[in-house]
PDB file of N, CA and C in Angstrom:
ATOM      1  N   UNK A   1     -13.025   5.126 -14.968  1.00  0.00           N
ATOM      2  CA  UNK A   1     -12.771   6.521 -14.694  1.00  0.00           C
ATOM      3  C   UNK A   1     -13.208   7.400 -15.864  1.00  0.00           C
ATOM      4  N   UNK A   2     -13.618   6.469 -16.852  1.00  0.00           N
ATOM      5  CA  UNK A   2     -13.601   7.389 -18.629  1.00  0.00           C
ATOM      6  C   UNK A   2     -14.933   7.972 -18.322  1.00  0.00           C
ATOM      7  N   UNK A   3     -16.078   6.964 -17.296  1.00  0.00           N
ATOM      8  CA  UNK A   3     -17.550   7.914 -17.435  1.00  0.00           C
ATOM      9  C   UNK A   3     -17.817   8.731 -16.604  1.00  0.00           C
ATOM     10  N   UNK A   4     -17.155   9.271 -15.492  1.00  0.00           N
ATOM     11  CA  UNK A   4     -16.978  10.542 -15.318  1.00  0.00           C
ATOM     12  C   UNK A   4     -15.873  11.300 -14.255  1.00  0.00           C
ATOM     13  N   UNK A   5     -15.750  12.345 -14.267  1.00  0.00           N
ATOM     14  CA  UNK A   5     -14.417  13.181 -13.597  1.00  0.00           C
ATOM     15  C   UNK A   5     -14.533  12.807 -12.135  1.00  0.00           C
ATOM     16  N   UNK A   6     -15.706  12.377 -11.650  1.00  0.00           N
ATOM     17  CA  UNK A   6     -15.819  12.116 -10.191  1.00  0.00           C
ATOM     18  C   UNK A   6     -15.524  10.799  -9.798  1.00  0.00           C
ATOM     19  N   UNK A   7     -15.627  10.295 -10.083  1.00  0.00           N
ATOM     20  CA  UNK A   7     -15.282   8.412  -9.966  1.00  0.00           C
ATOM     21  C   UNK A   7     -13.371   8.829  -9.757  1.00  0.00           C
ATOM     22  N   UNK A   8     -13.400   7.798  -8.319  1.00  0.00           N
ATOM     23  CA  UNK A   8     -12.230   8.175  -7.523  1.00  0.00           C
ATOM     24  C   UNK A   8     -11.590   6.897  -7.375  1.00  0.00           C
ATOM     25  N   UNK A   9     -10.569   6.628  -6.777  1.00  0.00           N
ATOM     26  CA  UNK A   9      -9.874   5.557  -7.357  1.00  0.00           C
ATOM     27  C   UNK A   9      -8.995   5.121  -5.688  1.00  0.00           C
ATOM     28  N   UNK A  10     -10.059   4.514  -5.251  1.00  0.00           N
ATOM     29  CA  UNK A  10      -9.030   3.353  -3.749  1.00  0.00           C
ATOM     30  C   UNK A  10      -7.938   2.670  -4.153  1.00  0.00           C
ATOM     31  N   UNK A  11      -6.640   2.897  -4.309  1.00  0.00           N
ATOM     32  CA  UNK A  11      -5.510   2.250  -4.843  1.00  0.00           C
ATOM     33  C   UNK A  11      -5.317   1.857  -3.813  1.00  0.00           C
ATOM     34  N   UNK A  12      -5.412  -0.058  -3.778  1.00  0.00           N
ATOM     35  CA  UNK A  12      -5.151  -0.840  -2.749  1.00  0.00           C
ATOM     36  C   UNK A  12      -3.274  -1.591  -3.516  1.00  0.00           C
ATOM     37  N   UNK A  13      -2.194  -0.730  -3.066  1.00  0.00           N
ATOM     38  CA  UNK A  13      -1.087  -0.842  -3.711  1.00  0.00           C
ATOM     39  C   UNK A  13      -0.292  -2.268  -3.210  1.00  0.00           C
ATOM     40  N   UNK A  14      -1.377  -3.536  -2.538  1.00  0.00           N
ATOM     41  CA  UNK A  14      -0.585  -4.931  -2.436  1.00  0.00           C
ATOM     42  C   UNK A  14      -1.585  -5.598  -3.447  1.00  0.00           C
ATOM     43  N   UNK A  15      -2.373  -4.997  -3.443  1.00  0.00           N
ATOM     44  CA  UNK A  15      -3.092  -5.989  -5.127  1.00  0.00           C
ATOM     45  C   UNK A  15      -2.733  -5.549  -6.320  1.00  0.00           C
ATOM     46  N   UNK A  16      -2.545  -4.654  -6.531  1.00  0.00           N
ATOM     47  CA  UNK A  16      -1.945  -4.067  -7.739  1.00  0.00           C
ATOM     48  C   UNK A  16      -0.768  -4.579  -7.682  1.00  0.00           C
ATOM     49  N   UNK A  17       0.269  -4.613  -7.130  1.00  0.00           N
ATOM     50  CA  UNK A  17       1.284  -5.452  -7.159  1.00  0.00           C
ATOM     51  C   UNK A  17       1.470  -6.633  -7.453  1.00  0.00           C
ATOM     52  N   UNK A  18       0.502  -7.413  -6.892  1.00  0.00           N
ATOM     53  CA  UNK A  18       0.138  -9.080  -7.100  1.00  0.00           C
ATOM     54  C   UNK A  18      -0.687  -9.248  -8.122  1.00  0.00           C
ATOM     55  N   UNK A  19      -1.590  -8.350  -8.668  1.00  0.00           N
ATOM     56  CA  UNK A  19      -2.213  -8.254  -9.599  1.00  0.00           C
ATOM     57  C   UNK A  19      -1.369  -8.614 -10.751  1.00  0.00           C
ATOM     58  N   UNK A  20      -0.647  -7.418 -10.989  1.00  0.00           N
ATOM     59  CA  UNK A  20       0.059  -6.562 -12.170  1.00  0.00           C
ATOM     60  C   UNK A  20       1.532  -7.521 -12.373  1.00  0.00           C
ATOM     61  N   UNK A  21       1.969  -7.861 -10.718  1.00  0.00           N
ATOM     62  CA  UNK A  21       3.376  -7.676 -11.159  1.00  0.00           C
ATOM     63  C   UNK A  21       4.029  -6.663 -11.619  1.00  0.00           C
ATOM     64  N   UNK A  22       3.917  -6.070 -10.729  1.00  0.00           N
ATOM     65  CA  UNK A  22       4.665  -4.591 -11.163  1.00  0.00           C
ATOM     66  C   UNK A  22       4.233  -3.452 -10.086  1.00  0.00           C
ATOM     67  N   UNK A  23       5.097  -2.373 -10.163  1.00  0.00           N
ATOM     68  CA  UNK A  23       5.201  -1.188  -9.014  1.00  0.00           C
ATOM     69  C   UNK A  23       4.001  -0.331  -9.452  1.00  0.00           C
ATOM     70  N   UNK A  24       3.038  -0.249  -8.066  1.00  0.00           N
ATOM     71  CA  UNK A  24       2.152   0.466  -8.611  1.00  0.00           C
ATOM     72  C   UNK A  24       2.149   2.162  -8.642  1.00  0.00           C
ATOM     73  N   UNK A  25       3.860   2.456  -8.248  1.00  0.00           N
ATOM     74  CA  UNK A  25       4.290   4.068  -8.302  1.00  0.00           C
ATOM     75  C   UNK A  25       4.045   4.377  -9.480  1.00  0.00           C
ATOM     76  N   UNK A  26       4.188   4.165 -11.265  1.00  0.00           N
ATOM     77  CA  UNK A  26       3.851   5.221 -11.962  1.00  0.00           C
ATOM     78  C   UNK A  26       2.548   5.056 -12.308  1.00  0.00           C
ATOM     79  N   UNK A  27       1.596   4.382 -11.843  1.00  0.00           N
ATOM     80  CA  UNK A  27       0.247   4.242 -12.069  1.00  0.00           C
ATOM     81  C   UNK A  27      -0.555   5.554 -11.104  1.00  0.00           C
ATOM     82  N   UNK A  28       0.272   5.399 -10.018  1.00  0.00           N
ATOM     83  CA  UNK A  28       0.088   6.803  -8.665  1.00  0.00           C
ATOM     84  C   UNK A  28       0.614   7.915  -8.573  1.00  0.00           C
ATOM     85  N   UNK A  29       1.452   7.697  -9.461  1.00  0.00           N
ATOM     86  CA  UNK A  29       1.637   9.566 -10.160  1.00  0.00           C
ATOM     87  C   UNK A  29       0.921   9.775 -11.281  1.00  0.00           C
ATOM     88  N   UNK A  30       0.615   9.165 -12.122  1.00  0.00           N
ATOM     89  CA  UNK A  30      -0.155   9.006 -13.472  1.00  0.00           C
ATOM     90  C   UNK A  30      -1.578   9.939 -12.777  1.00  0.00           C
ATOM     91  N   UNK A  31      -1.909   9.114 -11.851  1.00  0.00           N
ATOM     92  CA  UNK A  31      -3.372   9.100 -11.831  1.00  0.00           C
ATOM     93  C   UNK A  31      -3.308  10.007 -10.339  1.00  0.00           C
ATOM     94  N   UNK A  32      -2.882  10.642  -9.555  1.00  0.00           N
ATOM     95  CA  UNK A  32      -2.592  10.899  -8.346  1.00  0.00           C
ATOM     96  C   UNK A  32      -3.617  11.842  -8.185  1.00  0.00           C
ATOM     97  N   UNK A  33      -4.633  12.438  -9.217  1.00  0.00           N
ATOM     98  CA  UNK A  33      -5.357  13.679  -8.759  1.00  0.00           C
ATOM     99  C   UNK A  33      -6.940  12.848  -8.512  1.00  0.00           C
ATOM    100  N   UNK A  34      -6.959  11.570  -9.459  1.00  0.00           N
ATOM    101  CA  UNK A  34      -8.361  10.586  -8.832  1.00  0.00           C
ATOM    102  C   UNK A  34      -7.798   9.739  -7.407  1.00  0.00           C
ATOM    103  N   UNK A  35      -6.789   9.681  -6.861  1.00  0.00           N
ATOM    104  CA  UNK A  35      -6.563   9.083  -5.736  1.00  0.00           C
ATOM    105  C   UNK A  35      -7.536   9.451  -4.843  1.00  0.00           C
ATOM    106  N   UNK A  36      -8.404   8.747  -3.942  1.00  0.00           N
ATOM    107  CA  UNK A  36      -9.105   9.264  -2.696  1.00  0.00           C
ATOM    108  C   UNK A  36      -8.081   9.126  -1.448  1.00  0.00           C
ATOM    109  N   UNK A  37      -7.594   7.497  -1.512  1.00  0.00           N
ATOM    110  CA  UNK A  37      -6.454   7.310  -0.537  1.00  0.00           C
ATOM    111  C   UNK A  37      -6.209   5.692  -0.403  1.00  0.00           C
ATOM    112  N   UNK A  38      -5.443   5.163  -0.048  1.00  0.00           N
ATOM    113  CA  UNK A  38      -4.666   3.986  -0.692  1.00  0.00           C
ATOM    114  C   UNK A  38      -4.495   2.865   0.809  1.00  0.00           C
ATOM    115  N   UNK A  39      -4.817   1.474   0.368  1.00  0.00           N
ATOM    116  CA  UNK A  39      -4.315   0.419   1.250  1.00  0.00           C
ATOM    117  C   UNK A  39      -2.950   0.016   1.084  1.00  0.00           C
ATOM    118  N   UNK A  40      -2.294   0.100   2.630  1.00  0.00           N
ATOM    119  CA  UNK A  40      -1.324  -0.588   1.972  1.00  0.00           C
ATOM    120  C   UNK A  40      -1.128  -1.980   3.306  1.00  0.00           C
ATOM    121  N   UNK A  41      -0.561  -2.554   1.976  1.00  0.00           N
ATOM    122  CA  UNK A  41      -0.271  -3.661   2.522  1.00  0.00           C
ATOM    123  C   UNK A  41       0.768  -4.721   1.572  1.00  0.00           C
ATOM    124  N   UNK A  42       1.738  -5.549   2.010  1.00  0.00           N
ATOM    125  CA  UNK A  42       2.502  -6.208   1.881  1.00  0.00           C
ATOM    126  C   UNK A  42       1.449  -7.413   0.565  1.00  0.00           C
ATOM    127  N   UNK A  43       2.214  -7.815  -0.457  1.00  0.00           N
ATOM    128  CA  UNK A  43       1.883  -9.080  -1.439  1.00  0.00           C
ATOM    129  C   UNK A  43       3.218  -9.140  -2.237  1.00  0.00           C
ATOM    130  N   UNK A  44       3.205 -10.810  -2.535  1.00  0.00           N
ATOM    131  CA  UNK A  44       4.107 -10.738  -3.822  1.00  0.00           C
ATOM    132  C   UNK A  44       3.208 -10.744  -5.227  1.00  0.00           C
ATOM    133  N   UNK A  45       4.201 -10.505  -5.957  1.00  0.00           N
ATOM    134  CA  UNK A  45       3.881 -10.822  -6.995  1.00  0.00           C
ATOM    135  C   UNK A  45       3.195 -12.325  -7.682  1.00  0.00           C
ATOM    136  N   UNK A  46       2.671 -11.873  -8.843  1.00  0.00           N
ATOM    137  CA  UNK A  46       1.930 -13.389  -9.246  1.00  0.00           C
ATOM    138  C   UNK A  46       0.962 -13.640  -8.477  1.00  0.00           C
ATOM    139  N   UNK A  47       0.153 -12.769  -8.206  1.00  0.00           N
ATOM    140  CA  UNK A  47      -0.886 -13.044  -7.278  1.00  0.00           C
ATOM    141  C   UNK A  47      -0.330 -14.160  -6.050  1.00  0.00           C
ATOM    142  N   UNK A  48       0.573 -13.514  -5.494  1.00  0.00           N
ATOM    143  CA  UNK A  48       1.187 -13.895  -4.390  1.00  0.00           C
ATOM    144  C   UNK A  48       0.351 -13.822  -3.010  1.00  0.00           C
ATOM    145  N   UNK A  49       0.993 -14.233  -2.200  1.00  0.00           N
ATOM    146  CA  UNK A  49      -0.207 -14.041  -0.873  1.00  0.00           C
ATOM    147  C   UNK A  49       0.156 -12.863  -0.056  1.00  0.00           C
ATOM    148  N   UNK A  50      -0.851 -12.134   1.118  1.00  0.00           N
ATOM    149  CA  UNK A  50      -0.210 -11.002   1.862  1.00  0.00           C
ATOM    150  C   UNK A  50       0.961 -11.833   2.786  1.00  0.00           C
ATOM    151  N   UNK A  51       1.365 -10.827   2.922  1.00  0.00           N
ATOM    152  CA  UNK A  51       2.757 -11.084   4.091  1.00  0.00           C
ATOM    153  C   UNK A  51       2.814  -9.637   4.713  1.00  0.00           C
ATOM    154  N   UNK A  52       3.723 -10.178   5.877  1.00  0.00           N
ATOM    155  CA  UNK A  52       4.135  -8.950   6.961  1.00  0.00           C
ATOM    156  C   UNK A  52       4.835  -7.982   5.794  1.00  0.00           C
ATOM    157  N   UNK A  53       4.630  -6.432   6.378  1.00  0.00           N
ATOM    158  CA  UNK A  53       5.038  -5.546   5.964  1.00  0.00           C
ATOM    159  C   UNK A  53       7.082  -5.499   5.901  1.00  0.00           C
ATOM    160  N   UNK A  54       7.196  -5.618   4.468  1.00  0.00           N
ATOM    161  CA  UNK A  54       8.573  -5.569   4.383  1.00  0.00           C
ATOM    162  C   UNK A  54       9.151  -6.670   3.588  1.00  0.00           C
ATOM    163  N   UNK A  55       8.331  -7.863   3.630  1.00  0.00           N
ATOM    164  CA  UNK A  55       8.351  -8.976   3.217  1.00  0.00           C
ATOM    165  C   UNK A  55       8.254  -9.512   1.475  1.00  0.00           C
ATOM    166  N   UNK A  56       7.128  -8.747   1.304  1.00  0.00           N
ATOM    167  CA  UNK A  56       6.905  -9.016   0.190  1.00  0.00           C
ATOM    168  C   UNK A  56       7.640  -7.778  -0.784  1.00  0.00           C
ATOM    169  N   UNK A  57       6.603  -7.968  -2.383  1.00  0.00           N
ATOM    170  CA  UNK A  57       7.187  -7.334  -3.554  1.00  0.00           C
ATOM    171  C   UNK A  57       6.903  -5.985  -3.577  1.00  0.00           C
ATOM    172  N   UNK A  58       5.446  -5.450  -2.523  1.00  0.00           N
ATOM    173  CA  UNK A  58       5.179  -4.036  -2.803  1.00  0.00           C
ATOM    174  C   UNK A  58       5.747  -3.129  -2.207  1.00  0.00           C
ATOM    175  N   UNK A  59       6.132  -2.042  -3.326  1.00  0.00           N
ATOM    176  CA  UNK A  59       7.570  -1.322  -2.797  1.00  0.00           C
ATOM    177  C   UNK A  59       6.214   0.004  -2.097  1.00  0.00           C
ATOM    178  N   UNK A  60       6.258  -0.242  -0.673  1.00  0.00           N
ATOM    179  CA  UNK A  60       5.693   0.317   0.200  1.00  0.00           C
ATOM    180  C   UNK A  60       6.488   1.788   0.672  1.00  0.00           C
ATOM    181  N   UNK A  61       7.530   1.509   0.942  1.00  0.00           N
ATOM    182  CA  UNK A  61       8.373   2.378   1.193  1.00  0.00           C
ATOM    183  C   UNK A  61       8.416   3.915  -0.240  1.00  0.00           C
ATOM    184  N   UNK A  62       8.627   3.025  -1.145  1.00  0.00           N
ATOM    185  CA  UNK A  62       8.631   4.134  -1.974  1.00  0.00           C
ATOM    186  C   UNK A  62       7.154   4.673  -2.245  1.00  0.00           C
ATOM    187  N   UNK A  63       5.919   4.143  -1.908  1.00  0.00           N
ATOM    188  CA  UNK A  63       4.999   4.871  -2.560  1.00  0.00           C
ATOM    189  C   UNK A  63       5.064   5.932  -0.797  1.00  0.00           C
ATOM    190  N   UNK A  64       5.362   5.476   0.096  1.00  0.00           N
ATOM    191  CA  UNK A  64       5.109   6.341   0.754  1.00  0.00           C
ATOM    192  C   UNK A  64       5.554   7.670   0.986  1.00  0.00           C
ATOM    193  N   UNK A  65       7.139   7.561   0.466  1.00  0.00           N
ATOM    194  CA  UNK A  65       8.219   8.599   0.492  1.00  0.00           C
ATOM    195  C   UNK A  65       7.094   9.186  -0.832  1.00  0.00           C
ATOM    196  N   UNK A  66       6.805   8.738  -1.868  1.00  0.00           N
ATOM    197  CA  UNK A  66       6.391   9.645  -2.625  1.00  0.00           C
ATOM    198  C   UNK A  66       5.100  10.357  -2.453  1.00  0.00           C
ATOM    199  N   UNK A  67       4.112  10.200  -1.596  1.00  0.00           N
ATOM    200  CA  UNK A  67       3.096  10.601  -0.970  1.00  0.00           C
ATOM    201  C   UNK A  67       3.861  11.475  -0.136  1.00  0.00           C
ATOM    202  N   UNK A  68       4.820  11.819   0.431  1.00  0.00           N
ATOM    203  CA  UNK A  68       5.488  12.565   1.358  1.00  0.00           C
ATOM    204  C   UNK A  68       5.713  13.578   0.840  1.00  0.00           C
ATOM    205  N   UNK A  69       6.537  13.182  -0.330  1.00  0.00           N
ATOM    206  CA  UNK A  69       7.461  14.246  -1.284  1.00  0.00           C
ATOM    207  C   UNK A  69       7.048  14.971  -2.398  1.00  0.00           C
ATOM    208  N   UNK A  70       5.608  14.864  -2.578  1.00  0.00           N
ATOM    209  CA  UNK A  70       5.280  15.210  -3.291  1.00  0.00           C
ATOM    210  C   UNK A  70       3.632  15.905  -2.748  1.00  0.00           C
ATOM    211  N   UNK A  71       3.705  15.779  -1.708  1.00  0.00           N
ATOM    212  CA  UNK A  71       2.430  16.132  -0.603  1.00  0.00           C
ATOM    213  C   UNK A  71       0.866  16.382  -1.296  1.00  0.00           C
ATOM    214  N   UNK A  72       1.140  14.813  -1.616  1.00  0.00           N
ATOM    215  CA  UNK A  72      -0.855  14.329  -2.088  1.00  0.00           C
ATOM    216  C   UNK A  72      -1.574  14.286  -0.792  1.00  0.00           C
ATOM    217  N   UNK A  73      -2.551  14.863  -1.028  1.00  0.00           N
ATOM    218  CA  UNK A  73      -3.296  15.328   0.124  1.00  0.00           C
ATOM    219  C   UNK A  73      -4.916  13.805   0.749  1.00  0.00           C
ATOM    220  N   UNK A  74      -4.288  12.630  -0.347  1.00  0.00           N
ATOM    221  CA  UNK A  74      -5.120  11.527   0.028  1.00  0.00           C
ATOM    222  C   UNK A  74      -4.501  10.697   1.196  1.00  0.00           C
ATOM    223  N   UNK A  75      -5.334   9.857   1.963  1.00  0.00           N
ATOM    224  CA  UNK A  75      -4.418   9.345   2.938  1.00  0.00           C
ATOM    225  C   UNK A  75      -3.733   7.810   2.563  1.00  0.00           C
ATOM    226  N   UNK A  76      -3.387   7.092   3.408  1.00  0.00           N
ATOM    227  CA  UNK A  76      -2.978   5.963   3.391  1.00  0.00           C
ATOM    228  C   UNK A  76      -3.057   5.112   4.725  1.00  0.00           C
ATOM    229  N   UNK A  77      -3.718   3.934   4.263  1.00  0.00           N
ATOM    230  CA  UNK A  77      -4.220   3.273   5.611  1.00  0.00           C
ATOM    231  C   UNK A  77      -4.126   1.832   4.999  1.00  0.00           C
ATOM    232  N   UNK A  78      -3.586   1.553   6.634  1.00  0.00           N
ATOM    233  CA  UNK A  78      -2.795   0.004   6.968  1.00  0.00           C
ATOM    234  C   UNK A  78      -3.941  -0.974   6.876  1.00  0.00           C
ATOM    235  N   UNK A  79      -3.921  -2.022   5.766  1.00  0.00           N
ATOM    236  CA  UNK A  79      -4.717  -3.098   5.804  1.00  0.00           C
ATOM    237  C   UNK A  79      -3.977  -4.321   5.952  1.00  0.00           C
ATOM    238  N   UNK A  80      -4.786  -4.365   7.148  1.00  0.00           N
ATOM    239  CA  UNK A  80      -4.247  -5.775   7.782  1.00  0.00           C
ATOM    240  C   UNK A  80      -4.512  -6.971   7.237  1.00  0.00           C
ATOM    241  N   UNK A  81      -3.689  -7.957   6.406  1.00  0.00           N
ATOM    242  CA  UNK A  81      -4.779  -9.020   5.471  1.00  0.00           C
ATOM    243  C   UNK A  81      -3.652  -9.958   5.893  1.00  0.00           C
ATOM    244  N   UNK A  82      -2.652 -10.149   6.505  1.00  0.00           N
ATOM    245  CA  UNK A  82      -1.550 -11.483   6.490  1.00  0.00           C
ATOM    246  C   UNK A  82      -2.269 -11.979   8.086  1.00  0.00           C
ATOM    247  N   UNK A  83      -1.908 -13.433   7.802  1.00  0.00           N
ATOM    248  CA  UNK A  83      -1.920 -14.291   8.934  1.00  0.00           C
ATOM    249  C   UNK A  83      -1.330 -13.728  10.267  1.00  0.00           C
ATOM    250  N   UNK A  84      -1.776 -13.874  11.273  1.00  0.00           N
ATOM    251  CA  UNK A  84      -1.130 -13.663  12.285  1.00  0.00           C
ATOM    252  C   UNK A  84       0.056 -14.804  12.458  1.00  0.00           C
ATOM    253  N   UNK A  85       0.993 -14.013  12.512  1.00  0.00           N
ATOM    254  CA  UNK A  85       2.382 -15.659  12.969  1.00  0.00           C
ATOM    255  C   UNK A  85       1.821 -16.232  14.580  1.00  0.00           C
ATOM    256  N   UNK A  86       2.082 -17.100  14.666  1.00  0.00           N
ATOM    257  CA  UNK A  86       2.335 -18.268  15.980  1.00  0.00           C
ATOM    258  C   UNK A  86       2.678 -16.972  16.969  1.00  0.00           C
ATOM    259  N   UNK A  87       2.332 -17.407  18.101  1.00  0.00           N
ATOM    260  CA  UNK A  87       2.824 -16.439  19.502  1.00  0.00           C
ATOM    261  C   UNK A  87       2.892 -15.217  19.429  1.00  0.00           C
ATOM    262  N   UNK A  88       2.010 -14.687  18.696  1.00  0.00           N
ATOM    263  CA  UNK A  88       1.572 -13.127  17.893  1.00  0.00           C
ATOM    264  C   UNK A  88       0.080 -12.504  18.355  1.00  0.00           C
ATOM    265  N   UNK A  89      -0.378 -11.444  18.408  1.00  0.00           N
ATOM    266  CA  UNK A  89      -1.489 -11.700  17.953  1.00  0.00           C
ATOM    267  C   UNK A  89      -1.918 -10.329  17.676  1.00  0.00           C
ATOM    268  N   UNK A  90      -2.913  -9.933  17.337  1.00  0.00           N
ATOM    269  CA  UNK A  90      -3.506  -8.630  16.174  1.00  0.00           C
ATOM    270  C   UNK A  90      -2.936  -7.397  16.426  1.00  0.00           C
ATOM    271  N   UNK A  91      -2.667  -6.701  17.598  1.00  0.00           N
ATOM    272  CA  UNK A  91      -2.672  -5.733  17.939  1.00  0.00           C
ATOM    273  C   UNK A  91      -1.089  -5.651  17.937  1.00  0.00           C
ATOM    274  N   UNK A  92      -0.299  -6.697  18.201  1.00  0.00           N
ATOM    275  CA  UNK A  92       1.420  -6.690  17.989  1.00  0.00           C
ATOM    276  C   UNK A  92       1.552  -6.330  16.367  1.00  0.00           C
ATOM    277  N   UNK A  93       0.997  -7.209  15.737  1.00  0.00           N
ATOM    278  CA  UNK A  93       1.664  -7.311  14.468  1.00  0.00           C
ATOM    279  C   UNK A  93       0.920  -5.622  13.634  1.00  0.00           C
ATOM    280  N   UNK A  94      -0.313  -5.007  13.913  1.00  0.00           N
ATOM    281  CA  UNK A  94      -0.530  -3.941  13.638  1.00  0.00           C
ATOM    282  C   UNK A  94       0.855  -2.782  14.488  1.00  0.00           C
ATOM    283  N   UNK A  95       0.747  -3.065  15.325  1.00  0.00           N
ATOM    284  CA  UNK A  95       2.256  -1.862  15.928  1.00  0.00           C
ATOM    285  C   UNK A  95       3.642  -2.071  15.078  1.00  0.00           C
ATOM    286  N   UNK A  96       3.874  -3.365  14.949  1.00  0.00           N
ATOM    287  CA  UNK A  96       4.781  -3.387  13.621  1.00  0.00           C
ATOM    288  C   UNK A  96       4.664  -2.648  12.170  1.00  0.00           C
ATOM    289  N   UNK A  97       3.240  -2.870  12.037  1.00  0.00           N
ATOM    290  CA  UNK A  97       2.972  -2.214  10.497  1.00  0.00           C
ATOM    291  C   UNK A  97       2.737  -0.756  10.873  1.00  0.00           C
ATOM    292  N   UNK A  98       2.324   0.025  11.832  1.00  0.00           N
ATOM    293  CA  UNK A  98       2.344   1.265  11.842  1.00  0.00           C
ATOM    294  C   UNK A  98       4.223   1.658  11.977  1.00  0.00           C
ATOM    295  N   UNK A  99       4.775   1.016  12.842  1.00  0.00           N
ATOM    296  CA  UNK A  99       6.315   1.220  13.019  1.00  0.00           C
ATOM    297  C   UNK A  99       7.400   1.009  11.579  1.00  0.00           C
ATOM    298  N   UNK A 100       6.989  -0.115  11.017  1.00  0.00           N
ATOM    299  CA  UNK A 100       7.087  -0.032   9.696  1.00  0.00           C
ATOM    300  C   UNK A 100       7.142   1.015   8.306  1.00  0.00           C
ATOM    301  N   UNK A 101       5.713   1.525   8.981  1.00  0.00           N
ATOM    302  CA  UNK A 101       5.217   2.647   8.123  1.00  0.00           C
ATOM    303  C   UNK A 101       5.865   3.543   8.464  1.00  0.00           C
ATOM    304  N   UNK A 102       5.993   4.357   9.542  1.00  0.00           N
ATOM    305  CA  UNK A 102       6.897   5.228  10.571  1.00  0.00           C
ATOM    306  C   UNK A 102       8.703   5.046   9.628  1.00  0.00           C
ATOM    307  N   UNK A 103       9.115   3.815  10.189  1.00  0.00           N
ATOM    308  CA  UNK A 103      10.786   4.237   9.565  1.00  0.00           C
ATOM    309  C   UNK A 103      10.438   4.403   7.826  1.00  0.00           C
ATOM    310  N   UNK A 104       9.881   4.114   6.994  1.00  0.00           N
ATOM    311  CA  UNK A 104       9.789   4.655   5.655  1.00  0.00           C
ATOM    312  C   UNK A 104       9.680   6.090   4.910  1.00  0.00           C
ATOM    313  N   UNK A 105       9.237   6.753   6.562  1.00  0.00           N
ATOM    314  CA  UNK A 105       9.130   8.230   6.366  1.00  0.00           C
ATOM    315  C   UNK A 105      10.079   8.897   7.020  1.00  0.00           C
ATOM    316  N   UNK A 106      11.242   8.124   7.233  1.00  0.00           N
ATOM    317  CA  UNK A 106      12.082   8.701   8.186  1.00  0.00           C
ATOM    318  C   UNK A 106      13.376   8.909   7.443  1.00  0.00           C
TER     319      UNK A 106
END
């Protein structure tokens, strides 16, 4: 970001989590004016694996309330990266993660 003011910043906030080990909220207020707009998705920590939304370490909920509450004008979009469970299949477990997303703003 140091070589120039335009270089924008995809904060994918379940790798940074699994990355870092750690909440990637003060990194997204820090930096919230290079945000373009952010993946989210479920990981643990320790370079943990994705999981269903809710499951894992990334505090999803709070980056979203704070994208709410603080009305950053980048978006946020659902990346689908966990296994489908048994007797599941793509389009269920995406209505979960949008419904998911839904009660966090509620």
């Amino acid at each position: 970001m140091t070589y120039s003011k335009y270089n924008g910043i995809n904060l994918d906030i379940g790798h940074f989590t699994a990355g870092n080990s750690t909440s990637p909220v003060p990194f997204l207020k820090k930096h919230a004016d290079r945000i373009t707009h952010i993946h989210v998705k479920d990981r643990k920590m320790n370079n943990g694996p994705n999981v269903p939304l809710g499951e894992g370490d990334t505090p999803i909920k709070e980056v979203l309330q704070l994208m709410k509450r603080e009305k950053y004008p980048f978006q946020a979009t659902i990346e689908f990266e966990y296994k489908v469970p048994e007797g599941s299949d793509v389009l269920t477990e995406i209505a979960k993660c949008v419904a998911y997303c839904r009660n966090c703003l509620t």
